[in-house]
C-alpha atoms as a PDB file:
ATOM      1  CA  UNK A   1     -14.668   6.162 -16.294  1.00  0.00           C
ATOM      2  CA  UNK A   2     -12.039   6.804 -13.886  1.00  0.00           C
ATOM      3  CA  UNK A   3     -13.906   8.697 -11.670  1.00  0.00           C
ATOM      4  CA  UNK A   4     -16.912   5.800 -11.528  1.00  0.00           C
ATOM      5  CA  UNK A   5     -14.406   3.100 -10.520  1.00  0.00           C
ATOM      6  CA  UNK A   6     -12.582   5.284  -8.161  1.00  0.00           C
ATOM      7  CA  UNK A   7     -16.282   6.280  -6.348  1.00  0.00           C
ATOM      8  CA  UNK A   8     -16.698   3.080  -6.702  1.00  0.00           C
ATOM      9  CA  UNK A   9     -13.538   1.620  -4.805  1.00  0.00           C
ATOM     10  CA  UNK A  10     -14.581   4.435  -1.858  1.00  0.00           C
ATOM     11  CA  UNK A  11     -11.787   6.569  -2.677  1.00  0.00           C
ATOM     12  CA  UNK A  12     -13.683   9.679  -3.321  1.00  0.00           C
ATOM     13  CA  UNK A  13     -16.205   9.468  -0.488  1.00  0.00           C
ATOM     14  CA  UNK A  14     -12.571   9.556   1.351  1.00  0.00           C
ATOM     15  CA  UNK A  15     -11.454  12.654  -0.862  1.00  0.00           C
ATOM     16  CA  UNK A  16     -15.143  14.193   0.437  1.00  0.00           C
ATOM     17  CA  UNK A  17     -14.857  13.474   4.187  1.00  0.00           C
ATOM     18  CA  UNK A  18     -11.665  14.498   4.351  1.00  0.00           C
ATOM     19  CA  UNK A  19     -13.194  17.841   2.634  1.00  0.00           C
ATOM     20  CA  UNK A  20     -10.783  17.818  -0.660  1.00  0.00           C
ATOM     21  CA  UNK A  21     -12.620  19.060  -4.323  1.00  0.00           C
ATOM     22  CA  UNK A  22     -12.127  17.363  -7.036  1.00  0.00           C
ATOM     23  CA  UNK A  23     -12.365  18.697 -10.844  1.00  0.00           C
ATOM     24  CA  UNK A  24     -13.383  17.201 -13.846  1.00  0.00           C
ATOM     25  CA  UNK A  25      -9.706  16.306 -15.730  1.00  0.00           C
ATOM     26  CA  UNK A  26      -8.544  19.481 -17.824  1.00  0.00           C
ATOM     27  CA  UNK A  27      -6.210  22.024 -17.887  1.00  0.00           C
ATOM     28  CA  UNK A  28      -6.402  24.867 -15.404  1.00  0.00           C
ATOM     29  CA  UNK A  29      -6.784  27.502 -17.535  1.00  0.00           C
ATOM     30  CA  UNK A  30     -10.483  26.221 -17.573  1.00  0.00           C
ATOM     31  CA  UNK A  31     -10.870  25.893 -13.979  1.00  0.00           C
ATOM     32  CA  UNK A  32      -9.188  29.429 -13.641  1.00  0.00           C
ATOM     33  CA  UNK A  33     -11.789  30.627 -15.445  1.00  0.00           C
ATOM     34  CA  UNK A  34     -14.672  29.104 -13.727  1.00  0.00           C
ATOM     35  CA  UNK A  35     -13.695  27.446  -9.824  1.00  0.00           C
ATOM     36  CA  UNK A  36     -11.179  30.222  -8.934  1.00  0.00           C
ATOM     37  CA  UNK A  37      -9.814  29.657  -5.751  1.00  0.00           C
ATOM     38  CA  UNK A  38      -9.411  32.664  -2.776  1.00  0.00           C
ATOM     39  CA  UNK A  39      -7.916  35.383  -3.642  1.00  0.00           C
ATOM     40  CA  UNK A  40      -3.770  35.000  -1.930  1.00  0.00           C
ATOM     41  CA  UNK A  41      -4.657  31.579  -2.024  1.00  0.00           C
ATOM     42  CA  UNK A  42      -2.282  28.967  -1.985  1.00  0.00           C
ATOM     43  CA  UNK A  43      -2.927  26.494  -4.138  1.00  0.00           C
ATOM     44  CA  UNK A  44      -0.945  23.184  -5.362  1.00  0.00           C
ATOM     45  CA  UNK A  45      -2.387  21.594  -9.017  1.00  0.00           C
ATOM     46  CA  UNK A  46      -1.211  18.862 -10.510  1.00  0.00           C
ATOM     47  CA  UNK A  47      -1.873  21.813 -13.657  1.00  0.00           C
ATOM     48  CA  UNK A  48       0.573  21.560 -16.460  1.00  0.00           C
ATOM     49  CA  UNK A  49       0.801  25.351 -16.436  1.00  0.00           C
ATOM     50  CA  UNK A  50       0.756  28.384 -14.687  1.00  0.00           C
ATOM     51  CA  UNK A  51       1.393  32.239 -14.826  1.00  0.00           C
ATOM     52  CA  UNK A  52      -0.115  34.964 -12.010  1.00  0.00           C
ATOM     53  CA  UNK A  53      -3.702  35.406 -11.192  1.00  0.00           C
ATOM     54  CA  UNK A  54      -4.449  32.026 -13.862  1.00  0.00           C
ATOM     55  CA  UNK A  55      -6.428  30.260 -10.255  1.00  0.00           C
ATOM     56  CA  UNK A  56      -7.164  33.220  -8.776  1.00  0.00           C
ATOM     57  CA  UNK A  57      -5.980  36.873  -7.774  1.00  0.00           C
ATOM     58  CA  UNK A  58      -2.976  36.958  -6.314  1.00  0.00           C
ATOM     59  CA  UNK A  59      -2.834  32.591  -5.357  1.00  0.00           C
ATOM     60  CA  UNK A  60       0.220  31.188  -5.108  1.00  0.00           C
ATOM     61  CA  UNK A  61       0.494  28.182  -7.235  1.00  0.00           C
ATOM     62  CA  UNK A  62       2.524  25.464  -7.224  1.00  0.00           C
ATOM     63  CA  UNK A  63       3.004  22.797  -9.855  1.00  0.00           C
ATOM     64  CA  UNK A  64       2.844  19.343  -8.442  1.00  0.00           C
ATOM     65  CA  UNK A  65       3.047  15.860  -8.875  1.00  0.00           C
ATOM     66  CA  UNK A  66       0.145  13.914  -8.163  1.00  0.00           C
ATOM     67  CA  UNK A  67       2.493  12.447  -5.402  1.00  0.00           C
ATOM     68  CA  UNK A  68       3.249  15.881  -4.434  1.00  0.00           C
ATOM     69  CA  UNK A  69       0.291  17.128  -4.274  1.00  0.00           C
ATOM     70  CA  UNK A  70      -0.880  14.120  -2.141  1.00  0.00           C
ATOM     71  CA  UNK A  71       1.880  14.401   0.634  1.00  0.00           C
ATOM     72  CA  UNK A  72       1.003  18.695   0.421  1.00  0.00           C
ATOM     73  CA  UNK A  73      -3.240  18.200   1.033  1.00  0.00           C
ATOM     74  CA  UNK A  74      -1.954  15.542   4.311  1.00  0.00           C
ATOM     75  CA  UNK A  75       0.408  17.755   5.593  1.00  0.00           C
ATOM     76  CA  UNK A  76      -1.420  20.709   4.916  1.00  0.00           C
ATOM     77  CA  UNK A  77       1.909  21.993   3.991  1.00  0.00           C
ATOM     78  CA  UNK A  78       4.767  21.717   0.620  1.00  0.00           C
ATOM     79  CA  UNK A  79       7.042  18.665   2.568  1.00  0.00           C
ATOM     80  CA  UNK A  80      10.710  19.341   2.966  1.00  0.00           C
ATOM     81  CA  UNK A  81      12.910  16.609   0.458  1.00  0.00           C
ATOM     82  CA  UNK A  82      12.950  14.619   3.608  1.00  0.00           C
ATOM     83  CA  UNK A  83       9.783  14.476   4.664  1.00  0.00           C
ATOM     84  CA  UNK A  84       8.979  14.163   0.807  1.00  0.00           C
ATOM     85  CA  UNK A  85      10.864  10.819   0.182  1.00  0.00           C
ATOM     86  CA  UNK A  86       9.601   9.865   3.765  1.00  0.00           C
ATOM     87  CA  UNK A  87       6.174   9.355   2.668  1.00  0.00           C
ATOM     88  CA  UNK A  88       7.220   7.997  -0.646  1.00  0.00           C
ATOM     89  CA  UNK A  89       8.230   4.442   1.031  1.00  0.00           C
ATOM     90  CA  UNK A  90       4.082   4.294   1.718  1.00  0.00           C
ATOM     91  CA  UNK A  91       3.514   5.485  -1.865  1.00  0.00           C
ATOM     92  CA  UNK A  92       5.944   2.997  -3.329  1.00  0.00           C
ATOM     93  CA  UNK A  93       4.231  -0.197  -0.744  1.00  0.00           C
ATOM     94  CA  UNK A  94       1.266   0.214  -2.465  1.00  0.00           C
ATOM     95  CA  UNK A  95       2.345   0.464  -6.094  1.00  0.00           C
ATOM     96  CA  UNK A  96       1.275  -2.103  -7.560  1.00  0.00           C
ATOM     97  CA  UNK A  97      -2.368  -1.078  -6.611  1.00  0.00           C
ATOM     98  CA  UNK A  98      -2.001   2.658  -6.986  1.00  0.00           C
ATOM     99  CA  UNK A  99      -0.382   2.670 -10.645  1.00  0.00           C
ATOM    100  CA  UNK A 100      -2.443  -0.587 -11.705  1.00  0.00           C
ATOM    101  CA  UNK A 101      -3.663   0.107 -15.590  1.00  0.00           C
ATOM    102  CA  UNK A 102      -7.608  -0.262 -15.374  1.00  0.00           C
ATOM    103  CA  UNK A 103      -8.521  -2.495 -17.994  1.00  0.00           C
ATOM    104  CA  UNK A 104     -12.100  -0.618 -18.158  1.00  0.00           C
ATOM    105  CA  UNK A 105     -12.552  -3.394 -21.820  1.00  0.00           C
ATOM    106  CA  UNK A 106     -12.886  -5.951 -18.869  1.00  0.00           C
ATOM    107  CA  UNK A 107     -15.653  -4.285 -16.780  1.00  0.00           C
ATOM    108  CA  UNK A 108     -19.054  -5.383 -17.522  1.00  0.00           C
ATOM    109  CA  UNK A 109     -20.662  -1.955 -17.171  1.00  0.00           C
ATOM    110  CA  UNK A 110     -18.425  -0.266 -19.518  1.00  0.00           C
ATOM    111  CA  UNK A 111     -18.140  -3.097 -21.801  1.00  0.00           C
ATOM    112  CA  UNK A 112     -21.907  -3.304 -22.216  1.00  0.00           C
ATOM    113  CA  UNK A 113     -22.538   0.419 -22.775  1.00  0.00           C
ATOM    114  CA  UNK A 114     -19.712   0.033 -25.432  1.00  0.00           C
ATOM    115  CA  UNK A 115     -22.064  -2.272 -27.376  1.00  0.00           C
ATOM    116  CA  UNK A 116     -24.773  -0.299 -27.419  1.00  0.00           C
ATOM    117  CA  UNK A 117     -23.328   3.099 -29.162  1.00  0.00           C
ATOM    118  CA  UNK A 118     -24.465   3.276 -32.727  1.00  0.00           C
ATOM    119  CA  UNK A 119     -22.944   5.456 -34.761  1.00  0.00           C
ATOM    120  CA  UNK A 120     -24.031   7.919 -37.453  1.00  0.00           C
ATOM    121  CA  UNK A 121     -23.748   7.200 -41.149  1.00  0.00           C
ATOM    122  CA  UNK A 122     -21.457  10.020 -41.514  1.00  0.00           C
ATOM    123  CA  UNK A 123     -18.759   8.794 -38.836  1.00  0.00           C
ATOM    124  CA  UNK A 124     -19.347   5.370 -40.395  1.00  0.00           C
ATOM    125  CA  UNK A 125     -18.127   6.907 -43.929  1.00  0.00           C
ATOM    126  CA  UNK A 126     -15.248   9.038 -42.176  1.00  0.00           C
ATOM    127  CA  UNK A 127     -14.281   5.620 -40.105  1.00  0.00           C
ATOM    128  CA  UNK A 128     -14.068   3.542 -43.523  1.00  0.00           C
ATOM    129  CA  UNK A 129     -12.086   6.671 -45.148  1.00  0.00           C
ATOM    130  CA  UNK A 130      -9.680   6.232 -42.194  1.00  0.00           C
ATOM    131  CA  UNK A 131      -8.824   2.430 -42.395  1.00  0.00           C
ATOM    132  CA  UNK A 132      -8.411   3.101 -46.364  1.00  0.00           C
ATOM    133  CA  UNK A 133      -5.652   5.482 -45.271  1.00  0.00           C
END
């Protein structure tokens, strides 16, 4: 859902112009194990975890914020503290749009395709078990 609304919003026709990829949301370990990267790559992830060779043979990683990772991909570089909590003024302006919750109960397309899921007996019968609980 997240990825609809952002392609919808434009952001990641911006993300593919400016030549970034983009994974489905998991834990590296899976994308080490299918999309490695070069091999002495450098790579920053916003990953949970890392250990040598997991994204590739001999790629340095580096575990990042999203922020981070934002103001690394720009800069094409890891920023210095400075240069770090520079860019975080722009980050910070445009909070209130960048960490807004999306409400996806209140958009039509979701909402509708939420209405039409039926489920199985069997998930029914678990579902009832649960609420007995």
């Amino acid at each position: 859902m997240d990825a609809a609304q952002l392609t919808s919003e434009g952001y990641y026709a911006t993300f593919g112009k400016a030549g970034a990829r983009t994974e489905m949301p998991g834990c590296s370990l899976c994308m080490g194990n299918q999309a490695r990267v070069a091999d002495k790559a450098t790579v920053v992830s916003t990953s949970t975890r890392n250990f040598p060779n997991r994204l590739g043979k001999g790629a340095n990683v580096y575990l990042a914020s999203a922020e981070l990772a934002t103001q690394a991909a720009i800069m094409g570089k890891l920023p210095t503290p400075e240069e770090y909590l520079e860019s975080w003024k722009k980050i910070d302006a445009g909070s209130a749009d960048t960490y807004r919750y999306m409400n996806f109960d209140t958009i039509d397309t979701y909402a509708d395709t939420a209405h039409t899921i039926t489920l199985s007996p069997d998930m029914i019968e678990a579902a009832k078990k649960l609420q007995g609980a």
